[in-house]
Protein backbone atom coordinates (compact mmCIF):
# COMPACT_ATOMS: atom_id res chain seq x y z
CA UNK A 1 0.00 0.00 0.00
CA UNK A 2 3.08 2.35 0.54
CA UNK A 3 4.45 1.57 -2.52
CA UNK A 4 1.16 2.64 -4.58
CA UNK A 5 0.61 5.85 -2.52
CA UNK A 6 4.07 6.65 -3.08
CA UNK A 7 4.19 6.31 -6.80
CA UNK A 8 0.84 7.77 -7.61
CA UNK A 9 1.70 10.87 -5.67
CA UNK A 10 5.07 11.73 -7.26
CA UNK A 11 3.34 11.11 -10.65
CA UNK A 12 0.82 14.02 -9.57
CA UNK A 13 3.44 16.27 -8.54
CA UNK A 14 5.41 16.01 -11.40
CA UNK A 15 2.70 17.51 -13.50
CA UNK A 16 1.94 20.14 -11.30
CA UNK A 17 5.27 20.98 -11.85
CA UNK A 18 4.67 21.48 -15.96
CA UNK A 19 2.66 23.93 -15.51
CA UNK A 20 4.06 26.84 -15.84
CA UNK A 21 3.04 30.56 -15.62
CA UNK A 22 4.22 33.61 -18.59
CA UNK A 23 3.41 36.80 -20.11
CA UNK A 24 3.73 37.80 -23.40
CA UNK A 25 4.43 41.64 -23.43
CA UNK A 26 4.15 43.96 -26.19
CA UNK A 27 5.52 47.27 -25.37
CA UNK A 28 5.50 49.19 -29.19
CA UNK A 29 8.80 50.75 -28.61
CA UNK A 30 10.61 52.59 -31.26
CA UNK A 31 9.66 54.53 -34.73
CA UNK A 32 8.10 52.64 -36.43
CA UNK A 33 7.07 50.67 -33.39
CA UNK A 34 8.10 47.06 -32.83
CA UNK A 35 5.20 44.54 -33.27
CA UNK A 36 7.43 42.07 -31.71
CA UNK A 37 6.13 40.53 -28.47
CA UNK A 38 8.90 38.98 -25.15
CA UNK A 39 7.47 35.88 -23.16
CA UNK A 40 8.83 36.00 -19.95
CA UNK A 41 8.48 33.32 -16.74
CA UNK A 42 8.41 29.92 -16.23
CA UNK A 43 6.88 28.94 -19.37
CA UNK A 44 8.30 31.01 -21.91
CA UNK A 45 9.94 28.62 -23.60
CA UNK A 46 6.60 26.38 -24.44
CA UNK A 47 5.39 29.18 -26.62
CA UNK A 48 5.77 31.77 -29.70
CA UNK A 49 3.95 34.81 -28.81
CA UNK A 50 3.55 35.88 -32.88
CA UNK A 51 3.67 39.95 -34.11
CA UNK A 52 1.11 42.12 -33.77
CA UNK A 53 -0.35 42.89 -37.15
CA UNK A 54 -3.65 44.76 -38.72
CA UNK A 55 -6.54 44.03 -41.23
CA UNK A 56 -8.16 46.99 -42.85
CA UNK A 57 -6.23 50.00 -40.92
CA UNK A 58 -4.18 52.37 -41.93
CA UNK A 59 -0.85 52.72 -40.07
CA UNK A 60 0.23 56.03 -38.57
CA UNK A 61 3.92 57.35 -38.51
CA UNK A 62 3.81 57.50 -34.33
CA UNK A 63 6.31 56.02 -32.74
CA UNK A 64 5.85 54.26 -29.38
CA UNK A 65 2.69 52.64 -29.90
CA UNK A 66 0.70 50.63 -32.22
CA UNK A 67 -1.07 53.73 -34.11
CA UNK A 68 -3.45 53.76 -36.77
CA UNK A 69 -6.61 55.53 -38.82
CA UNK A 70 -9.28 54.25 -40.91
CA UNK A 71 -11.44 52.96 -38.66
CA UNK A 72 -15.61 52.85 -39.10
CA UNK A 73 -17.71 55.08 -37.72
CA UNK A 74 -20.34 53.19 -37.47
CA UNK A 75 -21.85 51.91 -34.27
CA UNK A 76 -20.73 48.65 -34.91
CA UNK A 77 -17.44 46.94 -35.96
CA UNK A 78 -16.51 46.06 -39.21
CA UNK A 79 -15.68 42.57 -38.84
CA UNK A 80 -12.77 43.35 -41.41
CA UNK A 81 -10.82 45.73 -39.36
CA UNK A 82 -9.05 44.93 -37.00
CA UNK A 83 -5.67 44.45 -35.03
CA UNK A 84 -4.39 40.58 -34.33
CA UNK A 85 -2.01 38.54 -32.62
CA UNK A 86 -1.55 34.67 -31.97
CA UNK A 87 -0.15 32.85 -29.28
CA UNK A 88 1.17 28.98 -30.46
CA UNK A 89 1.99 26.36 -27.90
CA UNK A 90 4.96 24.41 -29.13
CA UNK A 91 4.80 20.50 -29.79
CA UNK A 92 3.78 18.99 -26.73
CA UNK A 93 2.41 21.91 -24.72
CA UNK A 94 -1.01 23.27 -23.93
CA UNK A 95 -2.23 26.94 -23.12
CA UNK A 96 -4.57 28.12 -20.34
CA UNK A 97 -4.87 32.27 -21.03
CA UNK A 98 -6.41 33.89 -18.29
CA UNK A 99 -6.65 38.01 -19.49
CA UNK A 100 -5.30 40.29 -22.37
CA UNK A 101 -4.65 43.88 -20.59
CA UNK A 102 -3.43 46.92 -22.67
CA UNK A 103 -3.58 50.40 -23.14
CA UNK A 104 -5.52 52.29 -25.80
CA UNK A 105 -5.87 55.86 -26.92
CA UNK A 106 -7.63 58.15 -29.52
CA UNK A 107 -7.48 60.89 -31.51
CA UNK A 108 -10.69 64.02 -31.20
CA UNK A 109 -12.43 62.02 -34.04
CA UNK A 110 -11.25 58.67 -33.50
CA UNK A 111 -13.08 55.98 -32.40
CA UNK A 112 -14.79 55.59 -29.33
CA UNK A 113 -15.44 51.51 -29.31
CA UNK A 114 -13.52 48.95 -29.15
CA UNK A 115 -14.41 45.01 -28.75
CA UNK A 116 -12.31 41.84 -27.98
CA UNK A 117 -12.51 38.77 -29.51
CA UNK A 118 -10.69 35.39 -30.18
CA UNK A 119 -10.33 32.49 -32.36
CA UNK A 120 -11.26 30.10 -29.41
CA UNK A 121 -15.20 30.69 -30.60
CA UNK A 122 -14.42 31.49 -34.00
CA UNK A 123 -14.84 35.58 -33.21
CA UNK A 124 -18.06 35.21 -32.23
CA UNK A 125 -18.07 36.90 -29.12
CA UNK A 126 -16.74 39.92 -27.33
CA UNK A 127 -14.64 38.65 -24.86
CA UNK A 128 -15.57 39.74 -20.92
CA UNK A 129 -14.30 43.65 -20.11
CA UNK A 130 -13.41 44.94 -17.38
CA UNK A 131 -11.39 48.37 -16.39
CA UNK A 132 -8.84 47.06 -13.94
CA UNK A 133 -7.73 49.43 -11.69
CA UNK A 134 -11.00 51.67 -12.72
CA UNK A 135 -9.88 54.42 -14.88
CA UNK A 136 -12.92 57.51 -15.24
CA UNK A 137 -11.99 58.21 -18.74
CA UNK A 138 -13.01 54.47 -19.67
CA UNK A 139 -16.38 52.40 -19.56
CA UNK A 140 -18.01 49.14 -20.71
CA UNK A 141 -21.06 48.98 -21.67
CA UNK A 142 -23.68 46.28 -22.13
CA UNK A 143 -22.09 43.09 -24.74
CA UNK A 144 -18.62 44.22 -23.29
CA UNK A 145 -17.84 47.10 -25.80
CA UNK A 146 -14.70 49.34 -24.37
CA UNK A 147 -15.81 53.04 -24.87
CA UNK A 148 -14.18 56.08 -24.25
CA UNK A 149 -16.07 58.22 -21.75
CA UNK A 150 -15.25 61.80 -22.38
CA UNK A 151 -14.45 63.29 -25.90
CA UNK A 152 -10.97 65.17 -25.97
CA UNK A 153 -9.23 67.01 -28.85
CA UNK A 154 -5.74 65.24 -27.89
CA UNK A 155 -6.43 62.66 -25.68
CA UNK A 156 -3.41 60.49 -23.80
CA UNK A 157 -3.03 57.00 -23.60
CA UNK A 158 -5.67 55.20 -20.83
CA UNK A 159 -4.79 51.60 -18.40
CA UNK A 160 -6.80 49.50 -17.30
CA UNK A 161 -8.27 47.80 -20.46
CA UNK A 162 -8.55 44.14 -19.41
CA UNK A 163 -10.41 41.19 -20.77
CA UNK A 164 -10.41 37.49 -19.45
CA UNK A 165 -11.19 34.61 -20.98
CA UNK A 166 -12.11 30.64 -20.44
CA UNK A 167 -9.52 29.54 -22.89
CA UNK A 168 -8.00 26.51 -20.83
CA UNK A 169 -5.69 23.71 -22.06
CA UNK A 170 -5.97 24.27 -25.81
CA UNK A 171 -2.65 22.79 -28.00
CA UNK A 172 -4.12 25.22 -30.86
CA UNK A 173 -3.07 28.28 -31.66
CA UNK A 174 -5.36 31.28 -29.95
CA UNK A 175 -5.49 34.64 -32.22
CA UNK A 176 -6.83 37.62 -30.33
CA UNK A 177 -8.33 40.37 -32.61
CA UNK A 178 -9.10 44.03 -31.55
CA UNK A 179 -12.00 45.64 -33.35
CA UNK A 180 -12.10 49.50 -32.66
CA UNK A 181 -15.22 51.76 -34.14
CA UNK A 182 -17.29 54.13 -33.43
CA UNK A 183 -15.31 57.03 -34.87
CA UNK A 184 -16.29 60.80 -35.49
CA UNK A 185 -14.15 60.39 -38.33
CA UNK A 186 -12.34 57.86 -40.38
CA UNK A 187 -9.00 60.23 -40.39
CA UNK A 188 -8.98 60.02 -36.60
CA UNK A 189 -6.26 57.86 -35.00
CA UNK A 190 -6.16 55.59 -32.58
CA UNK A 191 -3.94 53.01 -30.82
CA UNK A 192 -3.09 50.43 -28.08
CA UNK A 193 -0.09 50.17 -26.25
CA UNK A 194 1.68 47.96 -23.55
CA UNK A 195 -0.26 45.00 -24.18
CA UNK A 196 0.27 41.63 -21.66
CA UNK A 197 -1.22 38.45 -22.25
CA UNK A 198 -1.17 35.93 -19.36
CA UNK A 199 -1.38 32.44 -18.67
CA UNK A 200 -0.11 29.15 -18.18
CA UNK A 201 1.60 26.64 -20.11
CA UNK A 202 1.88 23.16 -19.52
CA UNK A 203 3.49 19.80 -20.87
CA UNK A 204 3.71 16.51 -20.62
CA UNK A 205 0.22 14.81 -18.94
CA UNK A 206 -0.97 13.10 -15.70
CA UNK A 207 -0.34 9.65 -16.79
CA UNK A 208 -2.48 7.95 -14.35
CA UNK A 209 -3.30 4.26 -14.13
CA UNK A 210 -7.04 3.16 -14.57
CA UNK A 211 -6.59 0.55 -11.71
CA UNK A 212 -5.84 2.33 -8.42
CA UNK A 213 -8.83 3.51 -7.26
CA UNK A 214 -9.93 0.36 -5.44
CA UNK A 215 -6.87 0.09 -3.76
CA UNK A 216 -7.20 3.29 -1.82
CA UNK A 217 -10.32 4.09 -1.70
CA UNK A 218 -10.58 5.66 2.10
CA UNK A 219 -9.23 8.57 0.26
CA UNK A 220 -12.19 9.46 -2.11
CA UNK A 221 -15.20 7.86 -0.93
CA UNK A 222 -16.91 8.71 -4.27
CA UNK A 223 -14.87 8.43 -7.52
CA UNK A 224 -17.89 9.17 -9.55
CA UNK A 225 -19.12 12.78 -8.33
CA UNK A 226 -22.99 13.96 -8.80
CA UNK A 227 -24.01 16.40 -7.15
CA UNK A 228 -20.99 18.88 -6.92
CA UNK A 229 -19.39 17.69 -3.87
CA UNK A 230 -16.17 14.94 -3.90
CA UNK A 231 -16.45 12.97 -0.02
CA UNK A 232 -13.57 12.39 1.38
CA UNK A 233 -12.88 8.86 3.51
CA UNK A 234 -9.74 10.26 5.67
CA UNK A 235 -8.55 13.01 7.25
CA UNK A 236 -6.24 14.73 3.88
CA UNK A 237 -3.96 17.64 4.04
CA UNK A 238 -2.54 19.55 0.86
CA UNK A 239 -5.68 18.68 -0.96
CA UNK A 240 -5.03 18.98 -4.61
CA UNK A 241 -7.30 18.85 -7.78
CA UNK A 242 -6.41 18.91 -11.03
CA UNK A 243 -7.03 18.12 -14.86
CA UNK A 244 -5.81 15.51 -16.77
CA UNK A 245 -3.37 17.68 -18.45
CA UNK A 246 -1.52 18.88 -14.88
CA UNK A 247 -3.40 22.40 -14.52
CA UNK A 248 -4.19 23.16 -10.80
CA UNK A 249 -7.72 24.14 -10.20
CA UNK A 250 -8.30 23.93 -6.57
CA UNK A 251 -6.90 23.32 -3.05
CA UNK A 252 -8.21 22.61 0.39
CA UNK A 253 -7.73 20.42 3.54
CA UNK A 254 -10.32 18.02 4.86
CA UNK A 255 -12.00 15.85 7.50
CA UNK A 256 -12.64 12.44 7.30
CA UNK A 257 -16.57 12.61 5.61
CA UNK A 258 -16.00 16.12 5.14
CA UNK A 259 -16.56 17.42 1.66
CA UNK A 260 -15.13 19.65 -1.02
CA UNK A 261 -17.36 21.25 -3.33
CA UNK A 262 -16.16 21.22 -6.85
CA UNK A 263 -19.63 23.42 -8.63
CA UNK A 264 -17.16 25.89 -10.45
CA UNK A 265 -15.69 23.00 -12.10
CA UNK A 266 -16.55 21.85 -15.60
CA UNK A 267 -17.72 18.21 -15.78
CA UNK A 268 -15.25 15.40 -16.79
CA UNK A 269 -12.64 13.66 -15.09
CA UNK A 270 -9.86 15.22 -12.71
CA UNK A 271 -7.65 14.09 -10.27
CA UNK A 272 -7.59 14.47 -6.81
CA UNK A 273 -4.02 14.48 -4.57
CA UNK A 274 -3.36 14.93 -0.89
CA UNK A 275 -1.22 13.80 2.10
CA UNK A 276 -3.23 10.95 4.47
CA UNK A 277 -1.46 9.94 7.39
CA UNK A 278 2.29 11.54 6.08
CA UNK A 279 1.67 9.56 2.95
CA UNK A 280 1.39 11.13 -0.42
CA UNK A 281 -1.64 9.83 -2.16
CA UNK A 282 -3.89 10.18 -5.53
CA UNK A 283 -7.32 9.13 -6.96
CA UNK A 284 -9.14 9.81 -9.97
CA UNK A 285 -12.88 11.03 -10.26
CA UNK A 286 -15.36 11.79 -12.84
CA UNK A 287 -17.48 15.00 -12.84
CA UNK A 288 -20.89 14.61 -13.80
């Protein structure tokens, strides 16, 4: 019984240990400004964080930022304009992104509206908005459309554009597009700067045999989960739960018949690691 616990816990940790955190930072600088993006952190070697390019624009001769014209002014986006960027996991490695922040600015008859989207749903939908920290010059409004509150006849850079998204162990490629419209006029400029995308990246899998869980199951008490909440058949410390592909999605400590409730989780299977009596152990469960 050592012997199992032993094994199937090391196997655990050595996923956790794949998966690994970056950001891929676009900063703009120089005349003409570099489209060029740096991955930095654990992970960035499991990725190619691809140039920044645009669809439909005109590019502006600022320096420092990605600056441009020609956007519509209608109240809607032109599906054909746009700025883009992908993100490709290398052989073996899959992406969790968690938010796209950036700053953005606009000319006295640029654009007011901007959207985010990404390949994940085929552009279908704006991605969620937020303004983190809250900036007064910027708002979203209802379908998470970025707008500029205040009109301004030379108006500086804003923070605090963020979106997040749901885009979680993908070995595709993820393309973000920016979609800015809304302008007083089609000469006005407009731009983004200091963009960071954020995530995790992680390789290799979990590995885990489909024959353990009889042999210890006082850990789980129910492999096959219902109604939300995994039992637990020991006292467990270092509680551990993760997908098949090594990403961590939630900790806690327990009591023996004490329960962890797993709602937030998608359904499908996941495994579960913890410590029972100084022993490192590990059990599989399926979602429902």
């Amino acid at each position: 019984m050592k012997k199992i616990f032993t094994v199937l816990g090391v196997v655990a940790v050595a996923a956790f240990a794949n998966a690994q955190s970056f950001t891929a930072t676009y900063d703009f600088e120089g005349t003409p400004p570099s489209t060029t993006g740096v991955v930095a952190g654990t992970g960035n070697t499991n990725l190619v964080a691809g140039n920044f390019s645009a669809t439909g624009y005109t590019q502006t001769g600022t320096g420092n930022r990605y600056a441009h014209s020609n956007a519509p002014t209608a109240t809607t986006p032109d599906l054909n304009k746009y700025f883009s960027v992908t993100v490709t996991p290398n052989s073996g490695v899959s992406l969790s992104i968690s938010s796209v922040g950036f700053r953005s600015q606009r000319s006295g008859t640029g654009p007011r509206s901007y959207i985010v989207r990404s390949s994940a749903d085929s552009y279908a939908a704006n991605l969620p908005a937020s303004i983190v920290p809250a900036n007064a010059e910027l708002e979203v409004n209802p379908t998470n459309i970025f707008h500029f509150v205040n009109d301004c006849s030379s108006c500086s850079g804003q923070n605090g554009n963020t979106v997040t998204t749901t885009i979680s162990n993908t070995t595709s490629p993820i393309t973000f597009r920016i979609y800015f419209f809304e302008g007083e006029s089609t000469a006005g400029t407009f731009s983004i700067d200091d963009v960071v995308i954020t995530g995790t990246a992680t390789t290799g899998s979990l590995g885990v045999s489909e024959n353990f869980t009889a042999k210890i199951s006082n850990f789980v008490k129910n492999t096959f989960v219902k109604n939300d909440e995994i039992i637990f058949g020991a006292d467990a410390k270092d509680v551990k739960v993760y997908t098949l592909t090594g990403q961590l999605v939630k900790t806690a400590s327990v009591k023996a018949n004490g329960t962890l409730n797993i709602a937030e989780l998608a359904e499908g299977n996941y495994i579960i690691t913890g410590t029972v009596n100084n022993q490192a152990v590990s059990q599989k469960i399926l979602k429902d």
